[in-house]
N, C-alpha and C. Protein backbone atom coordinates (compact mmCIF):
# COMPACT_ATOMS: atom_id res chain seq x y z
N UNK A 1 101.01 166.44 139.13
CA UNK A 1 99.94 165.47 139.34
C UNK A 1 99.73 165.30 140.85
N UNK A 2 98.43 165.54 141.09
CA UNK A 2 98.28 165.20 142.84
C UNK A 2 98.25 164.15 143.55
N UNK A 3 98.86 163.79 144.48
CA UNK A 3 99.12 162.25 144.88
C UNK A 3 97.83 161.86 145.42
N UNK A 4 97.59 160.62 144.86
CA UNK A 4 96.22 159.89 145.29
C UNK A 4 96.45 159.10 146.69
N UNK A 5 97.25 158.98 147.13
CA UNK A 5 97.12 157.92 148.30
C UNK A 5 97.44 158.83 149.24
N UNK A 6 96.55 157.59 150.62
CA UNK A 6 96.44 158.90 151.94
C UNK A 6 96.98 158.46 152.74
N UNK A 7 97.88 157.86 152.81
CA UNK A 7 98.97 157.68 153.72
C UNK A 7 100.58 158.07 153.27
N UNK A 8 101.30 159.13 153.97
CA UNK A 8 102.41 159.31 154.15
C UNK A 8 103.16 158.05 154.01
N UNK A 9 104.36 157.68 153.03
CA UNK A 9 105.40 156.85 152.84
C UNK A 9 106.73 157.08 153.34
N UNK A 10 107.09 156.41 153.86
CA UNK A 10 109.01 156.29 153.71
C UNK A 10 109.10 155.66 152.84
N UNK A 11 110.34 156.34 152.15
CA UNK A 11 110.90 155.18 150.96
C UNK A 11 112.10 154.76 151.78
N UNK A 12 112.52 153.41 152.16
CA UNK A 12 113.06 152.96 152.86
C UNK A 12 113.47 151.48 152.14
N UNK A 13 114.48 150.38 152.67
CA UNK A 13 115.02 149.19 152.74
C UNK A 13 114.93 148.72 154.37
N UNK A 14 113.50 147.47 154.14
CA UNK A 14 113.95 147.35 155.48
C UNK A 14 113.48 145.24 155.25
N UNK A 15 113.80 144.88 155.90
CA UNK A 15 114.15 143.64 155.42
C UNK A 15 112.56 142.53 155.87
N UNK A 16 112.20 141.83 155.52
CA UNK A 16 110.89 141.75 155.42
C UNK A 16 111.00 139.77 155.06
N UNK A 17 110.45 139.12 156.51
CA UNK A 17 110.20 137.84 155.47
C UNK A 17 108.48 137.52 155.64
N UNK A 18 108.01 137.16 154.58
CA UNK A 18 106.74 136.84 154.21
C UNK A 18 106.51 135.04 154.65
N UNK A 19 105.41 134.63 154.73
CA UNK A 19 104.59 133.49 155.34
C UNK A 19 103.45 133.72 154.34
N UNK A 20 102.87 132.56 153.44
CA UNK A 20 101.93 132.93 152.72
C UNK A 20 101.27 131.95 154.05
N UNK A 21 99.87 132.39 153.94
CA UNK A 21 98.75 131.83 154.56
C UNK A 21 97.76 131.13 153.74
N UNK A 22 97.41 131.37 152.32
CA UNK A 22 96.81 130.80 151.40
C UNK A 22 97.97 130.11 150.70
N UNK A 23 97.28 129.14 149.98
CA UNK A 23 98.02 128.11 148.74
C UNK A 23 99.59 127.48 149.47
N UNK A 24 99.34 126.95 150.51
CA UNK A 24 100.43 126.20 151.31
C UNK A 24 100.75 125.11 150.55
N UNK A 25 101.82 124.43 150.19
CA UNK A 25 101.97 123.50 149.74
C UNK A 25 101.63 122.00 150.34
N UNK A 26 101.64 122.16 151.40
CA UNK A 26 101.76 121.32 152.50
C UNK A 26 100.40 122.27 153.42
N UNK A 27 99.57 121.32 154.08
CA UNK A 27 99.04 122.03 155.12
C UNK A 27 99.54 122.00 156.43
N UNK A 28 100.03 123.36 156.98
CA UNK A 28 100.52 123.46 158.27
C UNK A 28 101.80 124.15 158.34
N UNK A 29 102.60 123.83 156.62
CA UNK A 29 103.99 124.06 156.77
C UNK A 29 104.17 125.23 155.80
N UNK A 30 104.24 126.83 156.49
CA UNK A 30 104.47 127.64 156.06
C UNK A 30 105.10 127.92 154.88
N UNK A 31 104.95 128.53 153.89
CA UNK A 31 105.92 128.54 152.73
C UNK A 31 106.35 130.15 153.20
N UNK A 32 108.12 130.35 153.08
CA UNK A 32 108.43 131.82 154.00
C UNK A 32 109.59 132.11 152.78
N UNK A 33 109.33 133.58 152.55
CA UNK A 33 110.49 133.94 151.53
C UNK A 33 110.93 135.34 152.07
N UNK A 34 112.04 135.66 151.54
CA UNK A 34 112.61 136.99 152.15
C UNK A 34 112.66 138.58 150.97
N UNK A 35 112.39 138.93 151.64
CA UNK A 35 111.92 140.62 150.62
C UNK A 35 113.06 141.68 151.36
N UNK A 36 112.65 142.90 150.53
CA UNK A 36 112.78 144.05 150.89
C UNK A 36 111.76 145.20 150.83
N UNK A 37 111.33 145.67 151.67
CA UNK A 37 110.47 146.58 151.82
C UNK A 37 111.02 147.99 150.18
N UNK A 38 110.34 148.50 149.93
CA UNK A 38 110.80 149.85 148.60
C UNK A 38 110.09 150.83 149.35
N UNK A 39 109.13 150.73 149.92
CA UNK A 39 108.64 151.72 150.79
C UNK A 39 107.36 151.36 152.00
N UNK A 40 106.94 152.23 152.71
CA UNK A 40 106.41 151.99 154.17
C UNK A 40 104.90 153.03 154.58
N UNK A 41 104.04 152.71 154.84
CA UNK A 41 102.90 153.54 154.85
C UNK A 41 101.97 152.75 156.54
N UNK A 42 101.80 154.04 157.13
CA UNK A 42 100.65 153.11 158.05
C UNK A 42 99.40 152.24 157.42
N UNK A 43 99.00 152.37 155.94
CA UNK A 43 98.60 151.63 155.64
C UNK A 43 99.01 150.29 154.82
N UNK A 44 100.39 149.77 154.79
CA UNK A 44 101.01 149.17 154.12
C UNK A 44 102.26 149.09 153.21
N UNK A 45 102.82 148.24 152.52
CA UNK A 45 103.76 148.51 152.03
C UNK A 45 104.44 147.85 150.37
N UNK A 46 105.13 148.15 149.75
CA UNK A 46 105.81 147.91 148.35
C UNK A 46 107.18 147.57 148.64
N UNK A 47 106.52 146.09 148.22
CA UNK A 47 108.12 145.01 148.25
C UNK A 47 108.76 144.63 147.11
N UNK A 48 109.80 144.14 146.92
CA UNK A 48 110.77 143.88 146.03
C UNK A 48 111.04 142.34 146.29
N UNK A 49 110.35 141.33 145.45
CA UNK A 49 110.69 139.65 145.57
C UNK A 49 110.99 139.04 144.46
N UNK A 50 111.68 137.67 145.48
CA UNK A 50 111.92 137.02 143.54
C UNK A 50 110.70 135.85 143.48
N UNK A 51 109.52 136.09 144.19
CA UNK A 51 108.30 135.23 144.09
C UNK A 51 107.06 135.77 143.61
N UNK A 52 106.57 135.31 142.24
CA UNK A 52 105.00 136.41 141.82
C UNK A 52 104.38 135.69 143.03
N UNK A 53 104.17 136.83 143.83
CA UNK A 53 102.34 136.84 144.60
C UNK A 53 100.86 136.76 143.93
N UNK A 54 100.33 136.02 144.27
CA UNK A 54 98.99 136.31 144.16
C UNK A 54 98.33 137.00 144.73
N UNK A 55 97.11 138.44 143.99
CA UNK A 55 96.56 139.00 144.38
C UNK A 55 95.31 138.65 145.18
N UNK A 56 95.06 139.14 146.42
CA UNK A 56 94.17 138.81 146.67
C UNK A 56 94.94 138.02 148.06
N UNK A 57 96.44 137.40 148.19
CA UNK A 57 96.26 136.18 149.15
C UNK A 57 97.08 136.83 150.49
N UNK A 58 96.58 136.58 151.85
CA UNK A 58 97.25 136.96 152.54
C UNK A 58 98.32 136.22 153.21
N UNK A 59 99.07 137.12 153.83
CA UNK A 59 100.60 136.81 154.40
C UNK A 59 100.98 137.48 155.44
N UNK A 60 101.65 136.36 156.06
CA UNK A 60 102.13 137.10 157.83
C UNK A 60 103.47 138.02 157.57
N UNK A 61 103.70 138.82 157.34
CA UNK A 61 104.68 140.05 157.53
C UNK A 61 106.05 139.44 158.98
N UNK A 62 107.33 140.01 159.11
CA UNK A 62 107.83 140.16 160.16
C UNK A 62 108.50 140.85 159.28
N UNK A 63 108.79 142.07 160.02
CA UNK A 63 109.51 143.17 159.12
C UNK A 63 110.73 143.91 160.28
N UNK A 64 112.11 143.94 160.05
CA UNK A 64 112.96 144.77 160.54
C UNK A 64 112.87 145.80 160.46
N UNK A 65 112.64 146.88 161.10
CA UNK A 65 112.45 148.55 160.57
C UNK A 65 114.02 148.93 160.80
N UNK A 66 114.29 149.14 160.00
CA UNK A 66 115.99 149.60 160.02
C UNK A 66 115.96 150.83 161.03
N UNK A 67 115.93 151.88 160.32
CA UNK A 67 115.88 152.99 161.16
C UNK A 67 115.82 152.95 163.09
N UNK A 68 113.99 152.43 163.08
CA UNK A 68 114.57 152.85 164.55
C UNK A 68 114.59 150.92 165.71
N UNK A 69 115.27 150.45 164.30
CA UNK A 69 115.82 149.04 164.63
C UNK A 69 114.65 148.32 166.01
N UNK A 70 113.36 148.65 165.09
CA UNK A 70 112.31 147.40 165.57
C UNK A 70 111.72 146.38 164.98
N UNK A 71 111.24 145.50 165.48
CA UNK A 71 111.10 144.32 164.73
C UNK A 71 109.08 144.44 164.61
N UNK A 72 108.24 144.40 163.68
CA UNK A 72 106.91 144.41 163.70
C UNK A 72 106.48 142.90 163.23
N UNK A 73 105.29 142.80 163.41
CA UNK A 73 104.41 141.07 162.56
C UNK A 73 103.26 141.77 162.35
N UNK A 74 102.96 141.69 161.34
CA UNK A 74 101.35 142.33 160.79
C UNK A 74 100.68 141.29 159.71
N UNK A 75 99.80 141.21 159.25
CA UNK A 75 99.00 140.19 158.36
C UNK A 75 99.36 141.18 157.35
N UNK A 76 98.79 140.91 156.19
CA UNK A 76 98.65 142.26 155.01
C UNK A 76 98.02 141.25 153.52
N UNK A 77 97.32 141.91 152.29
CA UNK A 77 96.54 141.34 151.75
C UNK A 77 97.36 141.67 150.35
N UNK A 78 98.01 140.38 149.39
CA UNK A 78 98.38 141.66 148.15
C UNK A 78 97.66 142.24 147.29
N UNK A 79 97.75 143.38 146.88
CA UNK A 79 96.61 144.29 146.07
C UNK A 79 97.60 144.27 144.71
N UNK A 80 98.75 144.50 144.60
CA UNK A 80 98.76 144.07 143.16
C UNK A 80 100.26 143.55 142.86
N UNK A 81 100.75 143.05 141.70
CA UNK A 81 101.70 142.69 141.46
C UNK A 81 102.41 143.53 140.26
N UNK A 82 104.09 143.23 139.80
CA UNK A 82 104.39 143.51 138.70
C UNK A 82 105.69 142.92 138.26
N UNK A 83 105.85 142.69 137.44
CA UNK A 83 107.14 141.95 137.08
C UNK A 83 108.30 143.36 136.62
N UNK A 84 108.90 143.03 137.13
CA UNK A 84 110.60 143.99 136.75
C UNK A 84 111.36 143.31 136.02
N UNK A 85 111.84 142.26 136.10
CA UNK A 85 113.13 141.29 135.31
C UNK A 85 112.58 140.44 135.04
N UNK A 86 112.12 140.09 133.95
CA UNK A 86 111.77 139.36 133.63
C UNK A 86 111.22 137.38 134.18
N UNK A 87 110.69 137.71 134.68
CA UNK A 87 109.81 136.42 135.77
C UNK A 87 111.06 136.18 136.53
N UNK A 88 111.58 136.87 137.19
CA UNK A 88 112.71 136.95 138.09
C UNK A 88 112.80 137.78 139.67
N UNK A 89 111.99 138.96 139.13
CA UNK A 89 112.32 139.93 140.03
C UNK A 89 110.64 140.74 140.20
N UNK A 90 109.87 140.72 141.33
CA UNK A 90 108.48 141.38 140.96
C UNK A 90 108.33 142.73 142.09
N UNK A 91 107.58 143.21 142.27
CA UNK A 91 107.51 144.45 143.04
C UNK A 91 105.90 144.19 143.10
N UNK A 92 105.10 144.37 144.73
CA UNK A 92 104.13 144.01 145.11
C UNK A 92 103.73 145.05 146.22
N UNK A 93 101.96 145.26 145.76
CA UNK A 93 101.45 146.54 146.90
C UNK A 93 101.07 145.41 147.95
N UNK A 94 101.46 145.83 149.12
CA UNK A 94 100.79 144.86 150.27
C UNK A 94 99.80 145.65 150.81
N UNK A 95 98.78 145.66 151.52
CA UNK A 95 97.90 146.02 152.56
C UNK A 95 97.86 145.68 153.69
N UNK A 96 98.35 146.39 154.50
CA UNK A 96 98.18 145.73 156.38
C UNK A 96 96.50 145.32 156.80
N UNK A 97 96.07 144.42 156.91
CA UNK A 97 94.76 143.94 157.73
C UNK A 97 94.76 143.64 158.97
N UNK A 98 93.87 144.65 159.60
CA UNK A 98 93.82 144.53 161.02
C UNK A 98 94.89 144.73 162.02
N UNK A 99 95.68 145.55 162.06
CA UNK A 99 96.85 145.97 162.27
C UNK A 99 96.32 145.97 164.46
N UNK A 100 97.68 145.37 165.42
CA UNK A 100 97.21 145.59 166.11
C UNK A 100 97.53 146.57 166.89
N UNK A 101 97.78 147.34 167.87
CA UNK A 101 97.83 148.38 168.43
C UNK A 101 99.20 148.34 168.80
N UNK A 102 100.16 147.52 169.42
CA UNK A 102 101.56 148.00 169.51
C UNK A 102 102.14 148.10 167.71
N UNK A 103 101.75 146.83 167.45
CA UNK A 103 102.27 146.88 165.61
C UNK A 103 101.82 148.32 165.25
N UNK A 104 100.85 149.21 165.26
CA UNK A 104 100.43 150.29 165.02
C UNK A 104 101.49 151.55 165.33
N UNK A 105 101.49 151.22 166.82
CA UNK A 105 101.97 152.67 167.42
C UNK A 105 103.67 152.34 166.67
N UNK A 106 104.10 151.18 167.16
CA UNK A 106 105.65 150.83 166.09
C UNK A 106 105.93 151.35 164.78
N UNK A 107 104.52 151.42 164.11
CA UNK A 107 104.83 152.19 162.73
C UNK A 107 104.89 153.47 162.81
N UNK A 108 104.33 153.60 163.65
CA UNK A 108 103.90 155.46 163.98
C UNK A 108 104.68 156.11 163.96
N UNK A 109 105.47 155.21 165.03
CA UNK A 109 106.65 155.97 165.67
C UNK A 109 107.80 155.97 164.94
N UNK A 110 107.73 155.15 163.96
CA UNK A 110 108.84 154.72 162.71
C UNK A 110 108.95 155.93 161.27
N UNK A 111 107.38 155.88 161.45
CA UNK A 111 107.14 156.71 159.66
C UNK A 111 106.93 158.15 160.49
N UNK A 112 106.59 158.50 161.65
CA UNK A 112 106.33 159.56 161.93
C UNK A 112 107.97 160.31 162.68
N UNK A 113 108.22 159.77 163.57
CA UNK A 113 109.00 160.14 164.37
C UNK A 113 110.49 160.60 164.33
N UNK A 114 111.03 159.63 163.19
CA UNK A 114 112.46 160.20 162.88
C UNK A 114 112.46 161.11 161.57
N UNK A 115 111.36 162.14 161.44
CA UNK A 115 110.98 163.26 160.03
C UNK A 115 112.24 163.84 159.93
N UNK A 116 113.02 164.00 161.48
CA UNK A 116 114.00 165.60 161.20
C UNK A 116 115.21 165.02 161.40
N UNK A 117 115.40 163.81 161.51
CA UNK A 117 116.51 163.08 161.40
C UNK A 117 117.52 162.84 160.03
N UNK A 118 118.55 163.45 159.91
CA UNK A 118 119.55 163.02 158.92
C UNK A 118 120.05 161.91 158.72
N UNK A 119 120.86 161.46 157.55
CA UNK A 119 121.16 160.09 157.46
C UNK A 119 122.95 160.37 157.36
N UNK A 120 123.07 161.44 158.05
CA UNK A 120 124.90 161.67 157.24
C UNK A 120 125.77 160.81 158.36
């Protein structure tokens, strides 16, 4: 089957806390939960939470890139959700919006740069 998406992935663990920007409980006071990245694309990424997202709402990203141990902040939009364990455990497509130019080249250099690198 031919892969539909056009961005190159790492499948990676890299540690990720989210900021929703919509549906605040409080106005002003961030609601922030902690993820794991499942994989990494210059256009975005697939997380692993124990919070259903809503599609559609955006969220401030700060993401650890393990590998080449940098820290990024990007916005991103969720495009879809799914439950794994039963209303426990969900897995979510994010979309980066408006990505800015060091956050950019940081991924670049992340998903592109360590290709020939071993993990032994």
């Amino acid at each position: 089957m031919k892969e539909r998406r056009r961005d190159v992935r790492l499948v990676e663990e890299n540690k990720v806390i989210l900021s929703l920007m919509t549906g605040e409980i409080r106005p002003g006071a961030p609601v922030v939960f902690h993820s794991l990245t499942r994989d990494i694309s210059m256009g975005g990424l697939r997380i692993m939470t124990g919070v259903r997202l809503e599609v559609g709402a955006r969220v401030r990203l700060d993401i650890t890139l393990g590998r080449s141990h940098r820290r990024v902040r990007a916005v991103a939009e969720v495009r879809w959700i799914r439950d794994l364990y039963d209303d426990e455990v969900f897995e979510a497509g994010l979309q980066f919006v408006g990505l800015d130019p060091d956050t950019e080249f940081a991924l670049m250099d992340h998903i592109f740069g360590g290709r020939g690198e071993s993990s032994a």
